[in-house]
PDB file of N, CA and C in Angstrom:
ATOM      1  N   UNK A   1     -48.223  26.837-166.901  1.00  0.00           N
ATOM      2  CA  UNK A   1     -48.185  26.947-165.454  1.00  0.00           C
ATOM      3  C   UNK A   1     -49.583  27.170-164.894  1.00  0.00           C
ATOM      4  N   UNK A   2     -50.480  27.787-165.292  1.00  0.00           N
ATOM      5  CA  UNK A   2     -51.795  28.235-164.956  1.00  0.00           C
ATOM      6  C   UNK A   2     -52.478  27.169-165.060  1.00  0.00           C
ATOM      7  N   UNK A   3     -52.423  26.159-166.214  1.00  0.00           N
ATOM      8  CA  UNK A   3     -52.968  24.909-166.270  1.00  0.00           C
ATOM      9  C   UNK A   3     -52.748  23.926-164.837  1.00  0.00           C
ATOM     10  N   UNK A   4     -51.475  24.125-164.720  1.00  0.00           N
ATOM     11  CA  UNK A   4     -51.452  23.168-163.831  1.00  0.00           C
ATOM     12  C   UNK A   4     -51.770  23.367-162.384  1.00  0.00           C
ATOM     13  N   UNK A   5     -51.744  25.435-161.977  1.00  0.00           N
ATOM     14  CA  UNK A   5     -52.248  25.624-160.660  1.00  0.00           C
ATOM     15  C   UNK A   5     -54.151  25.216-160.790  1.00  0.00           C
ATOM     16  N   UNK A   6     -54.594  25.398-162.123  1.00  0.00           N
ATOM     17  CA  UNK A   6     -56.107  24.908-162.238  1.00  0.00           C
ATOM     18  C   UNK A   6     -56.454  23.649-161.443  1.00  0.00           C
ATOM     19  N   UNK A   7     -55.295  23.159-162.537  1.00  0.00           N
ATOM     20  CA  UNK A   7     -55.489  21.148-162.241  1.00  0.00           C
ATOM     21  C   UNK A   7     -55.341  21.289-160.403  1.00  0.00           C
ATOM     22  N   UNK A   8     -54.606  21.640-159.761  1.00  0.00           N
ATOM     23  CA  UNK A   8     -54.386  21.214-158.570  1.00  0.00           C
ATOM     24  C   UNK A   8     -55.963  21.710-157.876  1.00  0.00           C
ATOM     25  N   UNK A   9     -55.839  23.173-158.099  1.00  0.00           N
ATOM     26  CA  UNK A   9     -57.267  23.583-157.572  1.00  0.00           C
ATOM     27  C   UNK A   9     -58.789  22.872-157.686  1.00  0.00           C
ATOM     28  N   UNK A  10     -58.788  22.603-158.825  1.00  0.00           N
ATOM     29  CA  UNK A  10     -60.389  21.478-159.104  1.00  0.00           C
ATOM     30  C   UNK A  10     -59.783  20.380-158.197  1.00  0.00           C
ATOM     31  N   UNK A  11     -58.776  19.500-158.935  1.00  0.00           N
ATOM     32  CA  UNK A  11     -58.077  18.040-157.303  1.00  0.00           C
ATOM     33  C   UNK A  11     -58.512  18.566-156.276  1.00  0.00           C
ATOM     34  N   UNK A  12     -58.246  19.360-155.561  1.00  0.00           N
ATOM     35  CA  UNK A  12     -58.825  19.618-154.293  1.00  0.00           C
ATOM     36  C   UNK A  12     -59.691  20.060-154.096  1.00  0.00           C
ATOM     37  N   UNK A  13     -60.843  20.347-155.097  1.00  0.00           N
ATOM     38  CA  UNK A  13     -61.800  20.863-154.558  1.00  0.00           C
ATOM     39  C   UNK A  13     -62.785  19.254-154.772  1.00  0.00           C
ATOM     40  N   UNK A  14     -62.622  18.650-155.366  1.00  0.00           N
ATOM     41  CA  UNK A  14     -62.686  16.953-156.080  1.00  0.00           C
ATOM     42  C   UNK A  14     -62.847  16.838-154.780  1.00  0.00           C
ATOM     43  N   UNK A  15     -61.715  16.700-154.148  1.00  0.00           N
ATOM     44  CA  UNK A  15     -61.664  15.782-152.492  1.00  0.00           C
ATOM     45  C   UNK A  15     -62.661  15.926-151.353  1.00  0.00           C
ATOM     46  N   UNK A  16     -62.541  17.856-151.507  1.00  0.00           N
ATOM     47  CA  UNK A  16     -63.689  18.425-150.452  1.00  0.00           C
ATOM     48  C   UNK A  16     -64.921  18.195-150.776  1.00  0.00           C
ATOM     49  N   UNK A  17     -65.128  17.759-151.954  1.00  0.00           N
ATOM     50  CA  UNK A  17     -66.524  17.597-152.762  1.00  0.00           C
ATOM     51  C   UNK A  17     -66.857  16.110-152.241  1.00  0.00           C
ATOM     52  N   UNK A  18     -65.723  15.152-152.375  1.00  0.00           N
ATOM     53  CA  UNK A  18     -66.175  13.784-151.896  1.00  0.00           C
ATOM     54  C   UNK A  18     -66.627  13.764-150.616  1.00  0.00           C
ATOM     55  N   UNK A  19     -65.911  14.688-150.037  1.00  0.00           N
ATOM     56  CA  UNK A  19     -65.586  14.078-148.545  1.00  0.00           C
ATOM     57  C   UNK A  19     -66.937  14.819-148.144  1.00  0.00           C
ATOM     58  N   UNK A  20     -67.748  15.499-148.710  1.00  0.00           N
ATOM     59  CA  UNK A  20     -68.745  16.249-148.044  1.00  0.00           C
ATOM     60  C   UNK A  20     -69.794  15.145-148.671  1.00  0.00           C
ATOM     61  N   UNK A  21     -69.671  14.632-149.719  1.00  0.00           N
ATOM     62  CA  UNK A  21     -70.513  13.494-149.899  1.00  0.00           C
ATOM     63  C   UNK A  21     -70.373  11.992-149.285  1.00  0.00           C
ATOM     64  N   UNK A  22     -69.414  12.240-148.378  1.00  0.00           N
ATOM     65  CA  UNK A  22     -69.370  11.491-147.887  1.00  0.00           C
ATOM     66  C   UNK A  22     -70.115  11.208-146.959  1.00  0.00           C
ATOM     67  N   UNK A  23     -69.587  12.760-145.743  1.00  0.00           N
ATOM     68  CA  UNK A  23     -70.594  13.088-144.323  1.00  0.00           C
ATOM     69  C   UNK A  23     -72.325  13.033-144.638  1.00  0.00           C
ATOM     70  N   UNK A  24     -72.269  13.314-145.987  1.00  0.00           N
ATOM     71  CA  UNK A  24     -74.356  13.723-145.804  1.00  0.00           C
ATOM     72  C   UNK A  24     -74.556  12.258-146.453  1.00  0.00           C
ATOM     73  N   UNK A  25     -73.597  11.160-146.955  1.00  0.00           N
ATOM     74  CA  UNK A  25     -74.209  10.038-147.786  1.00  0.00           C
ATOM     75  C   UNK A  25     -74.595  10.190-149.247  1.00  0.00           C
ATOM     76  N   UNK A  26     -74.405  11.444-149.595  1.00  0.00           N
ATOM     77  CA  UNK A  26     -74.591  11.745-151.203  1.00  0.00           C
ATOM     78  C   UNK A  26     -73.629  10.831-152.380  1.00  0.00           C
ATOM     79  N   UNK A  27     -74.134  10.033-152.919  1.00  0.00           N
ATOM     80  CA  UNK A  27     -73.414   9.023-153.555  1.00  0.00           C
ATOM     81  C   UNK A  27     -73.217  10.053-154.908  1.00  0.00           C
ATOM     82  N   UNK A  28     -74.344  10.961-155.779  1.00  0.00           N
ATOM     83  CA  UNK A  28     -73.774  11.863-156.616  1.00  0.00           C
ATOM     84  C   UNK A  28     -72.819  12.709-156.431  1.00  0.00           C
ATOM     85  N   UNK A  29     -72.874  13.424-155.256  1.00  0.00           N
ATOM     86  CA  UNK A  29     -71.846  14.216-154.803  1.00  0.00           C
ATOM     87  C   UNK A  29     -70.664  13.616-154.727  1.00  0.00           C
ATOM     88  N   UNK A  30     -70.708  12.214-154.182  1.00  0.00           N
ATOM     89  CA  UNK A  30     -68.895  11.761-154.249  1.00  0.00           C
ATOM     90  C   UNK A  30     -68.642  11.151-155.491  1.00  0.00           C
ATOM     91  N   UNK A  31     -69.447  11.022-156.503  1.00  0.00           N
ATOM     92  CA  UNK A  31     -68.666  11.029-157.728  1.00  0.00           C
ATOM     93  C   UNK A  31     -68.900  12.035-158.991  1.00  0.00           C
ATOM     94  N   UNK A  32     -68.859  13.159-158.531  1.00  0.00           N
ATOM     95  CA  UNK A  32     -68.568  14.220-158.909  1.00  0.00           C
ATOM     96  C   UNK A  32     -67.579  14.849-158.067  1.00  0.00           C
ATOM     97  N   UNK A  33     -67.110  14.200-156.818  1.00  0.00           N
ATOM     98  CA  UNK A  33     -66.129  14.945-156.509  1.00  0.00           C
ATOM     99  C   UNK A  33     -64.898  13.764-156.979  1.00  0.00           C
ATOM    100  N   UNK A  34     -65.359  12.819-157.193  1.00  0.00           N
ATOM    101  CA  UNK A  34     -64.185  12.063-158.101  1.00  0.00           C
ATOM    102  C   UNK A  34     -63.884  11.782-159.283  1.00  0.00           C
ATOM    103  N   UNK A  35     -64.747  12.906-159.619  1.00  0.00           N
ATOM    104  CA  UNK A  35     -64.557  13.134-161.499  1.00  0.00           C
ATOM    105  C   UNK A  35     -63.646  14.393-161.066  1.00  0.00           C
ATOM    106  N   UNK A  36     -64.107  15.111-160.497  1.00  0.00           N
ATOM    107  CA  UNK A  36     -63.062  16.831-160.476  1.00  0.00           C
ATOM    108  C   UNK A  36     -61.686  16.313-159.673  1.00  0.00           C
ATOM    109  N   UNK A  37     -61.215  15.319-159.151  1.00  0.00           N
ATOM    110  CA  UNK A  37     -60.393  14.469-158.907  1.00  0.00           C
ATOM    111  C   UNK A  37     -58.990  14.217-160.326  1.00  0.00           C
ATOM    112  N   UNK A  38     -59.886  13.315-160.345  1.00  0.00           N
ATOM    113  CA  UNK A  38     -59.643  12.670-161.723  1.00  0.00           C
ATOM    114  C   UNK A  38     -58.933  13.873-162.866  1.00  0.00           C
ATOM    115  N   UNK A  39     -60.020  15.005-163.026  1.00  0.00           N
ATOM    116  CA  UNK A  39     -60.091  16.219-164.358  1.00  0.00           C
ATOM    117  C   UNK A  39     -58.976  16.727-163.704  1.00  0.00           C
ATOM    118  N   UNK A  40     -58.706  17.135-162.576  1.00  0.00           N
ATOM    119  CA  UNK A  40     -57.717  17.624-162.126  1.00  0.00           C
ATOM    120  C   UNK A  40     -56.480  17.067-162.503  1.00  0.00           C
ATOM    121  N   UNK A  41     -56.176  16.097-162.180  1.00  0.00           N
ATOM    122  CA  UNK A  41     -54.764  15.533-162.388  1.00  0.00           C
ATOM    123  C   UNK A  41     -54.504  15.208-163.534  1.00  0.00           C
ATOM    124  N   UNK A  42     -55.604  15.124-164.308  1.00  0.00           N
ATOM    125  CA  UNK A  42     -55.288  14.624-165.874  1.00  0.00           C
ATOM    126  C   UNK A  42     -54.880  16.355-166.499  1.00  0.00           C
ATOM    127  N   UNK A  43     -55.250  17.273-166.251  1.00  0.00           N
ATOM    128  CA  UNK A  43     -55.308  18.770-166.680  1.00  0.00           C
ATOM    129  C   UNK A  43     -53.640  18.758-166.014  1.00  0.00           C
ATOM    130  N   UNK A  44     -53.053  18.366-164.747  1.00  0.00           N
ATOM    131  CA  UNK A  44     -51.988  18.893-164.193  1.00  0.00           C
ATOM    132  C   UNK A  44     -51.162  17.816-165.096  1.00  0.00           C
ATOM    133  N   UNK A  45     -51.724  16.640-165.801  1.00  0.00           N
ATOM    134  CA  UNK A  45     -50.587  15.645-166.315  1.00  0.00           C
ATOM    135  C   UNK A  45     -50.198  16.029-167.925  1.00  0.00           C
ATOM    136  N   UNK A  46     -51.190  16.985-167.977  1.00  0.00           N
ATOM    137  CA  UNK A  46     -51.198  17.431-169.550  1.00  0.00           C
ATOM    138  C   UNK A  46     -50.175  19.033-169.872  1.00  0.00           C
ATOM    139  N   UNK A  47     -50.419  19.661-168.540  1.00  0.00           N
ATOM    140  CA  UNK A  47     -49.204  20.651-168.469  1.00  0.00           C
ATOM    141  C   UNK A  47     -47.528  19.692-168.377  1.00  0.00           C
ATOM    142  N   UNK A  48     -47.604  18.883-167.495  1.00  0.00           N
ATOM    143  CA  UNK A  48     -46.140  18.496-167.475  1.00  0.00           C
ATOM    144  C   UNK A  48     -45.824  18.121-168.971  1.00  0.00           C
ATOM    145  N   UNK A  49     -46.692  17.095-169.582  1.00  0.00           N
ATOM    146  CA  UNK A  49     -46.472  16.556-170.953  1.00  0.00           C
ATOM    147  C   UNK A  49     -45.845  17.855-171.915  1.00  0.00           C
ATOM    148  N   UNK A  50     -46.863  19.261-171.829  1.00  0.00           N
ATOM    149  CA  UNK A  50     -46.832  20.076-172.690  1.00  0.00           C
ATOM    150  C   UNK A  50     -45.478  20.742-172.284  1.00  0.00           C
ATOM    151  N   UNK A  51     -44.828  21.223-170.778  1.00  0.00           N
ATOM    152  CA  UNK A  51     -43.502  21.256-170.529  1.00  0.00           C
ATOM    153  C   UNK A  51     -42.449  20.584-171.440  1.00  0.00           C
ATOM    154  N   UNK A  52     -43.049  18.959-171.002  1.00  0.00           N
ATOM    155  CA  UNK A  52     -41.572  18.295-171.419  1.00  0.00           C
ATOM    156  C   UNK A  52     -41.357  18.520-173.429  1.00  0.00           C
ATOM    157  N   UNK A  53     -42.347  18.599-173.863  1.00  0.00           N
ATOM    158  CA  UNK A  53     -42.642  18.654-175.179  1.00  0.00           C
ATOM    159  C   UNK A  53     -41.811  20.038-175.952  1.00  0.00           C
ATOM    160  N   UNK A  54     -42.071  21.147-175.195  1.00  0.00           N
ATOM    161  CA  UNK A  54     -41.225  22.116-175.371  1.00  0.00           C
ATOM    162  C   UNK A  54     -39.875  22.100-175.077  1.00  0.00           C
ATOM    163  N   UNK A  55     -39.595  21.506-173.795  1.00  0.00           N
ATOM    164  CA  UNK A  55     -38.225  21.430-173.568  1.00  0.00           C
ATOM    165  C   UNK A  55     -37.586  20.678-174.379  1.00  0.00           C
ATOM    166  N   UNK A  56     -38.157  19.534-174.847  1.00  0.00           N
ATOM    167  CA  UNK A  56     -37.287  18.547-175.622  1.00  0.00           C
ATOM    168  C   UNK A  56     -38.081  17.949-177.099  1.00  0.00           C
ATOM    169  N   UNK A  57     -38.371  19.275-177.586  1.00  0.00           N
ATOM    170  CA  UNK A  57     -38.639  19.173-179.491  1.00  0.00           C
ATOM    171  C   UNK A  57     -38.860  17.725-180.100  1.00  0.00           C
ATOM    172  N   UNK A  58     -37.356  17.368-180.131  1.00  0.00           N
ATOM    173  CA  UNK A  58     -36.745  16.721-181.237  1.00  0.00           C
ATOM    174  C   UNK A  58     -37.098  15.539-180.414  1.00  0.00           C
ATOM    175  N   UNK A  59     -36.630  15.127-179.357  1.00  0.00           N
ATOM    176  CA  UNK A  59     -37.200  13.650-178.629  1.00  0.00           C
ATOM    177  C   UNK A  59     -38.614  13.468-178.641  1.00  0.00           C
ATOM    178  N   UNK A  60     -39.336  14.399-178.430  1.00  0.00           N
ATOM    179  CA  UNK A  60     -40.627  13.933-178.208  1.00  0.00           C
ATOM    180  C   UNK A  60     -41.923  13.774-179.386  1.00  0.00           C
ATOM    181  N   UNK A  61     -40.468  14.114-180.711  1.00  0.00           N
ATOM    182  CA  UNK A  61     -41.067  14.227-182.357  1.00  0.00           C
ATOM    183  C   UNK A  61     -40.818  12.628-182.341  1.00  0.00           C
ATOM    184  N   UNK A  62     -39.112  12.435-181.790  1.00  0.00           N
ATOM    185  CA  UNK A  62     -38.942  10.857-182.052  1.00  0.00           C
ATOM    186  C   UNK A  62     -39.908   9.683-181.560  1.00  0.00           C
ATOM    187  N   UNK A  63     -40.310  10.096-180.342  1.00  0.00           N
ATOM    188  CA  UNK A  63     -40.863   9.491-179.482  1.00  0.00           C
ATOM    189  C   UNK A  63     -42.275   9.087-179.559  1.00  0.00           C
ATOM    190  N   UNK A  64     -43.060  10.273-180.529  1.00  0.00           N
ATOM    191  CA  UNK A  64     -44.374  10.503-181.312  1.00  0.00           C
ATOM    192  C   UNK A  64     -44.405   9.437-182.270  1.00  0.00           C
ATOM    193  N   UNK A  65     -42.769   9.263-182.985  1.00  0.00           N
ATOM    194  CA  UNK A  65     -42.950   8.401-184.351  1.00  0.00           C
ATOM    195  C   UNK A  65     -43.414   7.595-183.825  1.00  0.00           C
ATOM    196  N   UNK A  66     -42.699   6.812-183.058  1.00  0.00           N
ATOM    197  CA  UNK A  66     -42.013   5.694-182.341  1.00  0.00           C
ATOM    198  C   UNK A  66     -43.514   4.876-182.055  1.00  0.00           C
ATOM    199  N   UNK A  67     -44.381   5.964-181.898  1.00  0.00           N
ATOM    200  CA  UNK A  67     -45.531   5.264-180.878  1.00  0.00           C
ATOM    201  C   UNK A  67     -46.666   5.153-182.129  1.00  0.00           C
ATOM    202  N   UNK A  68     -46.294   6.151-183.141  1.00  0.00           N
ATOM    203  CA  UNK A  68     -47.632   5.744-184.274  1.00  0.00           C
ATOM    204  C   UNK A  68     -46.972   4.460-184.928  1.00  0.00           C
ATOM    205  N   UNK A  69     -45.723   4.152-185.620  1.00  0.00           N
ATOM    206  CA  UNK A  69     -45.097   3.628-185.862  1.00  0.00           C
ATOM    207  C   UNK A  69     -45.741   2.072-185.555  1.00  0.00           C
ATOM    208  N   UNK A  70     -45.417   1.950-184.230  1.00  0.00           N
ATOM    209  CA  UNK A  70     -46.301   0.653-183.587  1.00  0.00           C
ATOM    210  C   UNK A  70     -47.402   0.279-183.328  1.00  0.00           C
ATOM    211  N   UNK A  71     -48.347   1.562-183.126  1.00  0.00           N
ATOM    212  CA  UNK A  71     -50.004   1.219-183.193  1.00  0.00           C
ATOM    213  C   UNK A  71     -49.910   1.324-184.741  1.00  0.00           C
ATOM    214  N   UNK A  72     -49.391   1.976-185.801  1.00  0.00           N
ATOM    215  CA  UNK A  72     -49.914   1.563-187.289  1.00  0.00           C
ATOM    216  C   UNK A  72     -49.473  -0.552-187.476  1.00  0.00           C
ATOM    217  N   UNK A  73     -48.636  -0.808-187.066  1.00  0.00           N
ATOM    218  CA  UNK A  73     -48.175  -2.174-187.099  1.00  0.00           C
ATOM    219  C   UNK A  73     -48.879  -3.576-186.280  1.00  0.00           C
ATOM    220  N   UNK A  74     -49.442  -2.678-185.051  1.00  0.00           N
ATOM    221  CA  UNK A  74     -50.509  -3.240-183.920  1.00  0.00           C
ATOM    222  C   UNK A  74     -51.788  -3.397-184.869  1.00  0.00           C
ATOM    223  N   UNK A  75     -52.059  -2.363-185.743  1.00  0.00           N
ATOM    224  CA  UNK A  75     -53.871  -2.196-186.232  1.00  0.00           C
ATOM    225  C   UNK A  75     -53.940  -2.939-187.709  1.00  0.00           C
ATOM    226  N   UNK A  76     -52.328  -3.054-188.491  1.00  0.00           N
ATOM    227  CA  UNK A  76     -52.466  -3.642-189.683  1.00  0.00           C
ATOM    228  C   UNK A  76     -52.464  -4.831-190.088  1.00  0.00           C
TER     229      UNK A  76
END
């Protein structure tokens, strides 16, 4: 849960970061505020993952095979 109030907090601070690079023309500033964008939602997409993972064990063991399973068959 803390992960994911993080993730939201950097996202928005991402935005205020662009948008202030926006007003002064700072082209570093708006992509650093669209990396903390970005870090954000990937940090809030990695709590839900880690949720669903707990809630559902056994599916998401199947679901793990499932996916090496086919990149080992994709790479051989």
């Amino acid at each position: 849960m803390v992960d994911r109030v993080e993730g939201t907090v950097r996202e928005f601070g991402g935005r205020v970061q662009e948008a202030v690079g926006d007003v002064t023309g700072d082209a570093k500033t708006q992509a650093q505020g669209l990396y903390n964008q970005a870090a954000g939602q990937a940090q809030q997409a990695a709590s839900q993952l880690s949720d669903v993972v707990k809630a559902q064990p056994i599916l998401s063991s199947l679901v793990a095979l499932g996916v090496g399973y086919m990149i080992g068959r994709l790479t051989s």
